[in-house]
N, C-alpha and C. Protein backbone atom coordinates (compact mmCIF):
# COMPACT_ATOMS: atom_id res chain seq x y z
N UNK A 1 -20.45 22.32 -5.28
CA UNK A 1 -21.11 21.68 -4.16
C UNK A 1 -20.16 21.71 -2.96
N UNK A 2 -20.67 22.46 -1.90
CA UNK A 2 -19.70 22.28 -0.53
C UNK A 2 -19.48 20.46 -0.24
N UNK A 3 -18.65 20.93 0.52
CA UNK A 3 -17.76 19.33 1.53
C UNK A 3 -19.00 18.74 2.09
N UNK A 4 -19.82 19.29 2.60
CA UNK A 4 -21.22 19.19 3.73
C UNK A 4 -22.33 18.48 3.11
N UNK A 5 -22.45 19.13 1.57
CA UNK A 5 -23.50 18.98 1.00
C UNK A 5 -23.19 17.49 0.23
N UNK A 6 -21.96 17.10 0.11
CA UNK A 6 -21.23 15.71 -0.79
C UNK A 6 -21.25 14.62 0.75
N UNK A 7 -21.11 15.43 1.83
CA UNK A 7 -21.14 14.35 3.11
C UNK A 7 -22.48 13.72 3.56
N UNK A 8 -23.58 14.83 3.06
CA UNK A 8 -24.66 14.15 3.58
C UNK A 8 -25.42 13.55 2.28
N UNK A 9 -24.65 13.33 1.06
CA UNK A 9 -25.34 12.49 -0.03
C UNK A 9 -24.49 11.24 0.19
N UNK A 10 -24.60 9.88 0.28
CA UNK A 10 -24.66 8.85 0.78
C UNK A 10 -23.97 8.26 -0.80
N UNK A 11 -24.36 8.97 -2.15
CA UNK A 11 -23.57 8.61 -3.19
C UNK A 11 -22.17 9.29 -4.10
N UNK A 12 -22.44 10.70 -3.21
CA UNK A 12 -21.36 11.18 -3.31
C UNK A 12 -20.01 10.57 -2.37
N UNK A 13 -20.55 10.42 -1.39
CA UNK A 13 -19.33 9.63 -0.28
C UNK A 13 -18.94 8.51 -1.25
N UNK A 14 -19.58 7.70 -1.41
CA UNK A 14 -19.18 6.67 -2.49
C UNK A 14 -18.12 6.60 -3.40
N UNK A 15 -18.76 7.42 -3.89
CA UNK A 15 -18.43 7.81 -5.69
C UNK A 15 -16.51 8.56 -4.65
N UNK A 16 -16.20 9.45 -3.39
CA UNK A 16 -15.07 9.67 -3.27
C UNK A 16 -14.11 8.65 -2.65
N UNK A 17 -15.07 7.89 -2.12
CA UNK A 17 -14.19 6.34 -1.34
C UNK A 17 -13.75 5.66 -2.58
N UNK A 18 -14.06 5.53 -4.14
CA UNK A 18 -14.10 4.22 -4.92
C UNK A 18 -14.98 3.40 -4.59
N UNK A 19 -14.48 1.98 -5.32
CA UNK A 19 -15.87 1.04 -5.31
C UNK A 19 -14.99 -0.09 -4.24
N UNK A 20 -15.10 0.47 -2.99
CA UNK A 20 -14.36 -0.47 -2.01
C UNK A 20 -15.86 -1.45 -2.06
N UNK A 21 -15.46 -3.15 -1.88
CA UNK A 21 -16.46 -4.08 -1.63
C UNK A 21 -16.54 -4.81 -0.42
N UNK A 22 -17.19 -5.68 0.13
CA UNK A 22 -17.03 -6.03 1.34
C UNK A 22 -15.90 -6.85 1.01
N UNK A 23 -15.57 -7.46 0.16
CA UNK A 23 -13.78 -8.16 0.34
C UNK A 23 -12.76 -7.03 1.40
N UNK A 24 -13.17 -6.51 -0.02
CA UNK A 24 -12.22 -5.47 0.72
C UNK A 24 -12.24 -4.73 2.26
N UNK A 25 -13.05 -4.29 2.64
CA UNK A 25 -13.12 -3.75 3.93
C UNK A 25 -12.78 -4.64 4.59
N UNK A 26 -13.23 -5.83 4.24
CA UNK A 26 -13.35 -7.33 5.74
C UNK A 26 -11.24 -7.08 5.45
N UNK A 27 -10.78 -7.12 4.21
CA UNK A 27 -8.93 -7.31 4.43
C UNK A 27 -8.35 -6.07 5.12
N UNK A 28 -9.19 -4.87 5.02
CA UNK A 28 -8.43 -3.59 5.54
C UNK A 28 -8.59 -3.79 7.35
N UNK A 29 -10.17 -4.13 8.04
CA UNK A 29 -10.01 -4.04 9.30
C UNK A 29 -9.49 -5.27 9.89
N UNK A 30 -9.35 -6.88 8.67
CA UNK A 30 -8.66 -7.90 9.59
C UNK A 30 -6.98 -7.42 9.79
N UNK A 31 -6.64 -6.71 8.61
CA UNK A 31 -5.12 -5.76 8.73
C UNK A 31 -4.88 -4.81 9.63
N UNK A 32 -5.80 -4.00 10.03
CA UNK A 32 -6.15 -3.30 11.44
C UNK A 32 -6.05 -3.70 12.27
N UNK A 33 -6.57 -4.62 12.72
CA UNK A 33 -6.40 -5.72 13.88
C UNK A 33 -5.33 -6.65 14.12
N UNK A 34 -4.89 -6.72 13.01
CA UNK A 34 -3.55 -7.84 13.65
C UNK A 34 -2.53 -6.35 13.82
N UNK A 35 -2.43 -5.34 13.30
CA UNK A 35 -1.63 -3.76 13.55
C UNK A 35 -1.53 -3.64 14.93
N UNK A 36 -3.14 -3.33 15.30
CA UNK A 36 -3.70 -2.55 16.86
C UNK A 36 -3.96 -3.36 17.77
N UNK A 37 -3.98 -4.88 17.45
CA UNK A 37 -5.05 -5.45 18.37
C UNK A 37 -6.67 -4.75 18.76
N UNK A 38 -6.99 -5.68 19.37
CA UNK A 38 -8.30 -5.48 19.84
C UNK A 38 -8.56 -4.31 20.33
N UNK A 39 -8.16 -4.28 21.66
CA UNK A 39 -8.17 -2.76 22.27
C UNK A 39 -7.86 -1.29 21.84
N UNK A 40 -6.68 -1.52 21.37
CA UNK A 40 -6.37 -0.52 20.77
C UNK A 40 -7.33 0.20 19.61
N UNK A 41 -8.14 -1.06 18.99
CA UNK A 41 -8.73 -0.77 17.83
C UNK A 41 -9.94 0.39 18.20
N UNK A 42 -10.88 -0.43 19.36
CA UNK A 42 -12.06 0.01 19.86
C UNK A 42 -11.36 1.56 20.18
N UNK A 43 -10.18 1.84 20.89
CA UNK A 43 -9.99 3.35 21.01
C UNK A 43 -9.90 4.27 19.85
N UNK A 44 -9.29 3.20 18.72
CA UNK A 44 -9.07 4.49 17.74
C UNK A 44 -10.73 4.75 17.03
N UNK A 45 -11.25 3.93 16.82
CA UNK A 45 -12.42 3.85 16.71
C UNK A 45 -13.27 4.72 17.58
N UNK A 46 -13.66 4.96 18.40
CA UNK A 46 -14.09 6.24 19.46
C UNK A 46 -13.19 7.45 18.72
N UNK A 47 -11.95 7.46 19.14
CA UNK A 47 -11.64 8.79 18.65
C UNK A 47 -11.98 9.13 17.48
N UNK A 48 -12.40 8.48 16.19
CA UNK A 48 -12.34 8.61 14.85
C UNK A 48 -13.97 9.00 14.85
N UNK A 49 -14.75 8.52 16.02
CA UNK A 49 -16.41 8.63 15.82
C UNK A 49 -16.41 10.43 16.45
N UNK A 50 -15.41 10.38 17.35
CA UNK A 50 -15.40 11.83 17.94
C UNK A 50 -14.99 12.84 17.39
N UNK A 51 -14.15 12.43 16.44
CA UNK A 51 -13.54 13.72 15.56
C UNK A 51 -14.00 13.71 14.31
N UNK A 52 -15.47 12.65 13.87
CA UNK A 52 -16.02 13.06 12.95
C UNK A 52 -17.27 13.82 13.59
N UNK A 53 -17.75 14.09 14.52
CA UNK A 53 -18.82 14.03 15.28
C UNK A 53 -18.14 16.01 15.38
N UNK A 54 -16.91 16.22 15.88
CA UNK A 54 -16.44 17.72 15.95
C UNK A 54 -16.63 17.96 14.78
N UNK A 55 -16.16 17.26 13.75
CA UNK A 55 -16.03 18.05 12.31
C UNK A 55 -17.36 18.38 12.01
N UNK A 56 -18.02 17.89 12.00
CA UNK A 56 -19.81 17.74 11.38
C UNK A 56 -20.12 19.15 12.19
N UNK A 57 -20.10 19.17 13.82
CA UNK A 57 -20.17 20.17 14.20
C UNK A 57 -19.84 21.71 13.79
N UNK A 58 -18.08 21.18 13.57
CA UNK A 58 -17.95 23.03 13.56
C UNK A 58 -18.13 23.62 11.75
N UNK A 59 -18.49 21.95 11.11
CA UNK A 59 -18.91 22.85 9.67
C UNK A 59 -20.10 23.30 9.63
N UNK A 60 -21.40 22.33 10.25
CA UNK A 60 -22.63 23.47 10.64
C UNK A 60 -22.54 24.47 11.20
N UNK A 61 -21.54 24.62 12.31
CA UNK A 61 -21.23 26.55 12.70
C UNK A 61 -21.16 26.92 11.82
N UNK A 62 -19.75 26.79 10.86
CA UNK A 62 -19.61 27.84 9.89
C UNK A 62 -20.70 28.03 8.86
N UNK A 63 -21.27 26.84 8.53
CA UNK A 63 -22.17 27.32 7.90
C UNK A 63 -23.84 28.39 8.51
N UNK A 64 -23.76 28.15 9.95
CA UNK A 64 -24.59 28.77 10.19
C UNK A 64 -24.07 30.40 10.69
N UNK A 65 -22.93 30.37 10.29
CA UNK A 65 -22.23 32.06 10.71
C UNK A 65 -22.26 32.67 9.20
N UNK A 66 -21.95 31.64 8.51
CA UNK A 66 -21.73 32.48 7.02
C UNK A 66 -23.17 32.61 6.74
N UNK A 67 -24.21 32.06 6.87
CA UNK A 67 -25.46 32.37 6.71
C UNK A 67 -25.67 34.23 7.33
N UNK A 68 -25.25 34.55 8.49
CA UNK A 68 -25.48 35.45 9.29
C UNK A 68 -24.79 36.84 8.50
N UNK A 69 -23.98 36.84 8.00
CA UNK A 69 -23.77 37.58 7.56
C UNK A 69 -23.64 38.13 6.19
């Protein structure tokens, strides 16, 4: 199964994160935040939405080039 095809199943992402729970997330981004502060956070956050947003992109290229040939 490609990277693409495990990204857009919603239980495969899962099943590679572990069984993180909302405990958990709520201790990782209140640990984030006292790290980055506020501001800082919202930026890395944009960049992290933007460079998943490229990735998604240039793996549908490739997949639509390797189709082509």
């Amino acid at each position: 199964m490609r990277l693409s095809e495990r990204l857009a199943n919603p239980v495969e992402v899962y099943n590679m994160i572990g069984k993180l729970g909302l405990p958990e997330i709520l201790v990782i981004l209140a640990i984030a935040l006292l790290i980055f502060g506020p501001s800082k956070l919202a930026d890395l956050g944009k960049g992290l939405g933007e460079g998943i947003k490229n990735f998604k992109s240039a793996v549908k290229d490739g997949e639509g080039s390797e189709k082509k040939s």
